[in-house]
N, C-alpha and C. Protein backbone atom coordinates (compact mmCIF):
# COMPACT_ATOMS: atom_id res chain seq x y z
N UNK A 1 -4.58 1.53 -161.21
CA UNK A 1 -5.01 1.86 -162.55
C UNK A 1 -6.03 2.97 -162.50
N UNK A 2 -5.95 4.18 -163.63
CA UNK A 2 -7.17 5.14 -163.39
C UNK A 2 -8.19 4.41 -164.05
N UNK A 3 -9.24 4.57 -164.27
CA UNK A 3 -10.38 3.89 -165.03
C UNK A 3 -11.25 5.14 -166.06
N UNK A 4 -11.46 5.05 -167.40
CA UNK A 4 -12.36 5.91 -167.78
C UNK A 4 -13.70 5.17 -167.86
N UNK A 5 -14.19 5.38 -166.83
CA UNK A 5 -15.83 4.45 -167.32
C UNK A 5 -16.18 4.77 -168.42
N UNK A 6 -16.39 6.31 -168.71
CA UNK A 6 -17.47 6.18 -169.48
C UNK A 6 -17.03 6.03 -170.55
N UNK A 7 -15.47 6.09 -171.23
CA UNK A 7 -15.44 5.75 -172.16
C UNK A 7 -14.62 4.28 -172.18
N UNK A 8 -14.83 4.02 -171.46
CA UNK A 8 -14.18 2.15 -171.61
C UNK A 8 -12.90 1.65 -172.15
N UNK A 9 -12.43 2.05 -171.23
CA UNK A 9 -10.55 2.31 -171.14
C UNK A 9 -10.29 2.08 -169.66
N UNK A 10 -8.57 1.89 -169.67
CA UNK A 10 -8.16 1.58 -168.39
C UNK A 10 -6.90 2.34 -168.83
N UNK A 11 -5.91 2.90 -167.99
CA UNK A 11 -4.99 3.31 -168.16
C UNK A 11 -4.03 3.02 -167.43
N UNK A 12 -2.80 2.37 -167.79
CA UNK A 12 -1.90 1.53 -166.65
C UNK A 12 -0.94 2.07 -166.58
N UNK A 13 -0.27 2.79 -165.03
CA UNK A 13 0.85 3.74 -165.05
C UNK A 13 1.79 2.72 -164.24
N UNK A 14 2.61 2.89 -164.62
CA UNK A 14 3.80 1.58 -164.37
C UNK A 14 4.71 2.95 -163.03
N UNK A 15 5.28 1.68 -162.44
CA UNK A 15 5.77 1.96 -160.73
C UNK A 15 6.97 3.53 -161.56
N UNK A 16 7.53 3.16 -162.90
CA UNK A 16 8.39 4.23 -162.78
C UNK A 16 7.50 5.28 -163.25
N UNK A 17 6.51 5.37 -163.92
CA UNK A 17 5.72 6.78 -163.69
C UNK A 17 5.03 7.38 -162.60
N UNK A 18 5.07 6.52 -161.42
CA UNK A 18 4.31 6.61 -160.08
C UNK A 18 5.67 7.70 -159.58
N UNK A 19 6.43 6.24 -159.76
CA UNK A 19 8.04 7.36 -158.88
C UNK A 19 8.19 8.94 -159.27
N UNK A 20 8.06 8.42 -160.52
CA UNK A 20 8.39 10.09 -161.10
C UNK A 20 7.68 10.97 -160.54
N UNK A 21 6.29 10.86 -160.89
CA UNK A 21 5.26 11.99 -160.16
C UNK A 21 5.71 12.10 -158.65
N UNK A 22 5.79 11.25 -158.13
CA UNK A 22 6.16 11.21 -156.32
C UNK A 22 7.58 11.99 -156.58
N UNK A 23 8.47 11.76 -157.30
CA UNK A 23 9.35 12.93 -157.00
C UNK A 23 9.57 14.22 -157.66
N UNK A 24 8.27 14.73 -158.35
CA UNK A 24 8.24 15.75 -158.86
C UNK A 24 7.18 16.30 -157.96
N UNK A 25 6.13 15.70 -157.68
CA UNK A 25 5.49 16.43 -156.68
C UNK A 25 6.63 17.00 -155.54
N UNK A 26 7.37 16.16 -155.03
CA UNK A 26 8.02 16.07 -153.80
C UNK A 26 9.03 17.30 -154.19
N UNK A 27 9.57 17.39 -155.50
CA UNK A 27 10.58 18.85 -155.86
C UNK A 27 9.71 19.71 -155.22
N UNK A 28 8.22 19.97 -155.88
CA UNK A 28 7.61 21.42 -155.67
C UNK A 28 6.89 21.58 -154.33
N UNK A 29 6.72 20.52 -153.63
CA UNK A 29 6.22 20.56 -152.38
C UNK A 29 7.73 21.10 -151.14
N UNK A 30 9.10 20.98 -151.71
CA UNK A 30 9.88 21.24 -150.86
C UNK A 30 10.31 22.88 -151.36
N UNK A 31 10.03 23.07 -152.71
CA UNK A 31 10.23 24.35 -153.00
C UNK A 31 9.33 25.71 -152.84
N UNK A 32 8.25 25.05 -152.87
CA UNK A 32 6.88 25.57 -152.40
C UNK A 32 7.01 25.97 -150.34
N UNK A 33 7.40 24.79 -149.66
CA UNK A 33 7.44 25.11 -148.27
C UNK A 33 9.05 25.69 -148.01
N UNK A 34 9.96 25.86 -149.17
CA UNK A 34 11.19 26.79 -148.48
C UNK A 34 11.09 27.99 -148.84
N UNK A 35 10.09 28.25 -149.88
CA UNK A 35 10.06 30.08 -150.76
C UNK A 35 9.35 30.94 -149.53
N UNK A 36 9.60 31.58 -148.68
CA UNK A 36 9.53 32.44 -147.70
C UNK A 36 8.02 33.00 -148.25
N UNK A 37 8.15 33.47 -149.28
CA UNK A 37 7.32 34.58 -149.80
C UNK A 37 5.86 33.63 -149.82
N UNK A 38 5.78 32.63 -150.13
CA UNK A 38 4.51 31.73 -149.98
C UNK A 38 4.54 31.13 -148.62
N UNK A 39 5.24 30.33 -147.90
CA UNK A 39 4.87 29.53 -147.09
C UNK A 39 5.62 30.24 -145.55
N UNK A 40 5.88 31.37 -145.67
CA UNK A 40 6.79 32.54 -144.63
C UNK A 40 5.78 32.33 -143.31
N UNK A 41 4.43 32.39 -143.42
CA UNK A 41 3.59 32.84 -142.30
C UNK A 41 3.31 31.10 -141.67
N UNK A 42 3.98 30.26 -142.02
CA UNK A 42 3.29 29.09 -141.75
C UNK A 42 4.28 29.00 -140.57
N UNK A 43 3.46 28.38 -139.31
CA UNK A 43 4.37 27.57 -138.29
C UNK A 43 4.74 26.17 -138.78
N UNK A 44 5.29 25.72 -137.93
CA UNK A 44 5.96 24.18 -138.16
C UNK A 44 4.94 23.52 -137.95
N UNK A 45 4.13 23.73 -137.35
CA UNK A 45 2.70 22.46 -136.96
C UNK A 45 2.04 22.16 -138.41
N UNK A 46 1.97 23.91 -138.95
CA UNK A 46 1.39 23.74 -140.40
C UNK A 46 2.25 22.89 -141.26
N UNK A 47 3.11 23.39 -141.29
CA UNK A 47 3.89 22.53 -142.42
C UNK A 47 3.88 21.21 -142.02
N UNK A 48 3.81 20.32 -140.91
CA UNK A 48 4.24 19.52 -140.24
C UNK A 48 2.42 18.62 -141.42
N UNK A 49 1.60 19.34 -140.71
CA UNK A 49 0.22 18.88 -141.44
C UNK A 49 0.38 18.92 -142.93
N UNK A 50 0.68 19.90 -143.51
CA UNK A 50 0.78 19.71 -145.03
C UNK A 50 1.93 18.71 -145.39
N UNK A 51 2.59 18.47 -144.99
CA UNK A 51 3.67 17.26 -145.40
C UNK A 51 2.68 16.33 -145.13
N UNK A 52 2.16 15.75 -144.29
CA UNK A 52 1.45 14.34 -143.65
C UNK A 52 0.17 14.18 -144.74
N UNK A 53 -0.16 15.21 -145.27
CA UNK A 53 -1.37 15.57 -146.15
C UNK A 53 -1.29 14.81 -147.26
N UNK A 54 0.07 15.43 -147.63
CA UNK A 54 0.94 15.62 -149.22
C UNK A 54 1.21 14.05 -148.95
N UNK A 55 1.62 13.34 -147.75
CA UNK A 55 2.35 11.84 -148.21
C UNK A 55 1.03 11.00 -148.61
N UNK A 56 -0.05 11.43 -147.07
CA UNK A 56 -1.25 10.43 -147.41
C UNK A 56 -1.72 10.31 -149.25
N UNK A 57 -1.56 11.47 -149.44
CA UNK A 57 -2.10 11.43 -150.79
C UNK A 57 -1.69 10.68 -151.61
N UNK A 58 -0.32 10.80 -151.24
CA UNK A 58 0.70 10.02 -152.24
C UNK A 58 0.73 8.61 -152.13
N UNK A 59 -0.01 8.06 -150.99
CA UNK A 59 -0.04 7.02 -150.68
C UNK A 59 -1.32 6.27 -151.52
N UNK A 60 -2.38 7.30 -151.32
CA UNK A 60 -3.80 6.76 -152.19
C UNK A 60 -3.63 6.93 -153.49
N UNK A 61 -2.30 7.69 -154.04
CA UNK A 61 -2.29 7.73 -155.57
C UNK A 61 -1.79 6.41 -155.92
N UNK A 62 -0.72 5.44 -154.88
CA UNK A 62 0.00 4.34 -155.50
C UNK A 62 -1.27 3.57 -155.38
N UNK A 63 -2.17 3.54 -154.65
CA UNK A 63 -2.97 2.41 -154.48
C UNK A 63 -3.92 2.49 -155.58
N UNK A 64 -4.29 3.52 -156.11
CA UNK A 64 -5.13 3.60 -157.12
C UNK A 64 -4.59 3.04 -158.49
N UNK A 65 -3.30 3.22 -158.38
CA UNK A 65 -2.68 2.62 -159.06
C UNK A 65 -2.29 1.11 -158.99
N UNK A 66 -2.39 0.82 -158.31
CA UNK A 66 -2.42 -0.70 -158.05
C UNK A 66 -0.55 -0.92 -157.43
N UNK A 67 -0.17 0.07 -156.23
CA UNK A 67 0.91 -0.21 -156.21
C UNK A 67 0.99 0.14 -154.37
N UNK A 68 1.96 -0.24 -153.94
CA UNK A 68 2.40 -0.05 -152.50
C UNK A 68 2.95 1.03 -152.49
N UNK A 69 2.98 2.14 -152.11
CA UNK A 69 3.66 3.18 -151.24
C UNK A 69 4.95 2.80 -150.83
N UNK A 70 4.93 1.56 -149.69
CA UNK A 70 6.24 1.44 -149.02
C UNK A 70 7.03 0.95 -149.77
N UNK A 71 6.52 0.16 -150.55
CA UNK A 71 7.94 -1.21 -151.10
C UNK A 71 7.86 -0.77 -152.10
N UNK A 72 6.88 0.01 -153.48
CA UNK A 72 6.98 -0.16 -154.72
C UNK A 72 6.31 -1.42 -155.44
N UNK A 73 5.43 -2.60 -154.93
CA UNK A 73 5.48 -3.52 -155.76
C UNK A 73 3.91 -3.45 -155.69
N UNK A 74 3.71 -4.45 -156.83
CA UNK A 74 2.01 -4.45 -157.03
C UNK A 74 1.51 -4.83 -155.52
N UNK A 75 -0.14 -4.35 -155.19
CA UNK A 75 -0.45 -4.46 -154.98
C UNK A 75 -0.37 -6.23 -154.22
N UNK A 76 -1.10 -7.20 -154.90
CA UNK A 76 -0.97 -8.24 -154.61
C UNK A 76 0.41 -9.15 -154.21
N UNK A 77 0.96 -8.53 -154.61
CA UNK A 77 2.95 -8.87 -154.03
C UNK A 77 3.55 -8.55 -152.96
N UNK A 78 2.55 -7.48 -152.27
CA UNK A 78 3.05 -6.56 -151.31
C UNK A 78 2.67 -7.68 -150.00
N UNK A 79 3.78 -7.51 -148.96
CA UNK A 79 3.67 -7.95 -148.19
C UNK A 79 3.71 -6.98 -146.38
N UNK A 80 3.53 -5.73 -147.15
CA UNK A 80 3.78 -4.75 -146.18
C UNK A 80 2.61 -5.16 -145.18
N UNK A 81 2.71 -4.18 -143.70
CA UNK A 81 0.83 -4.33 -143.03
C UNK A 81 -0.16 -3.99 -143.55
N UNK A 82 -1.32 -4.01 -144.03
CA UNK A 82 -2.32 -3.69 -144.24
C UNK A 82 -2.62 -2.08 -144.05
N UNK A 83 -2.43 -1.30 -142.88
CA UNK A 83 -2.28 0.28 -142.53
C UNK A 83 -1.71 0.66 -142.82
N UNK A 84 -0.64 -0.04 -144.30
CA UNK A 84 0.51 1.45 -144.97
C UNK A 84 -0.45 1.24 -146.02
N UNK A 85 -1.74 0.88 -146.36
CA UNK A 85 -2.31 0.28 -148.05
C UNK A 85 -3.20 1.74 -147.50
């Protein structure tokens, strides 16, 4: 869930708006590292790091959200290891 403290709200993004963003990020992150003209000078190590970057993130966005990365399910449902949270 995001939280607005200061104005005293919660905002609840449900697993299919998580997905979505995860695969719209994931369109422009693959179109972004195949357009020559932007990502041309990068070696594979780089890209190799910006992918690992791009997932971690994606991983702390489900959790903020109150959701698993691996499986999709709340938080408290999840039965994944502890080091994919």
């Amino acid at each position: 869930m995001e939280f607005g403290v200061a104005l005293g709200y919660v905002v609840v993004v449900t697993i299919f708006q998580l997905r979505q963003a995860y695969h719209d990020s994931l369109s422009n992150m693959r179109g972004w590292l195949l357009d020559a003209t932007v990502s041309g000078q990068l070696t594979v190590l780089d890209r190799l790091s910006i992918i690992d970057a791009w997932q971690q993130e994606m991983v702390e966005y489900f959790n903020r959200n109150g959701y698993c990365f691996s499986c999709n399910k709340r938080l408290p449902r999840c039965g994944c290891p502890t080091e994919t949270h």
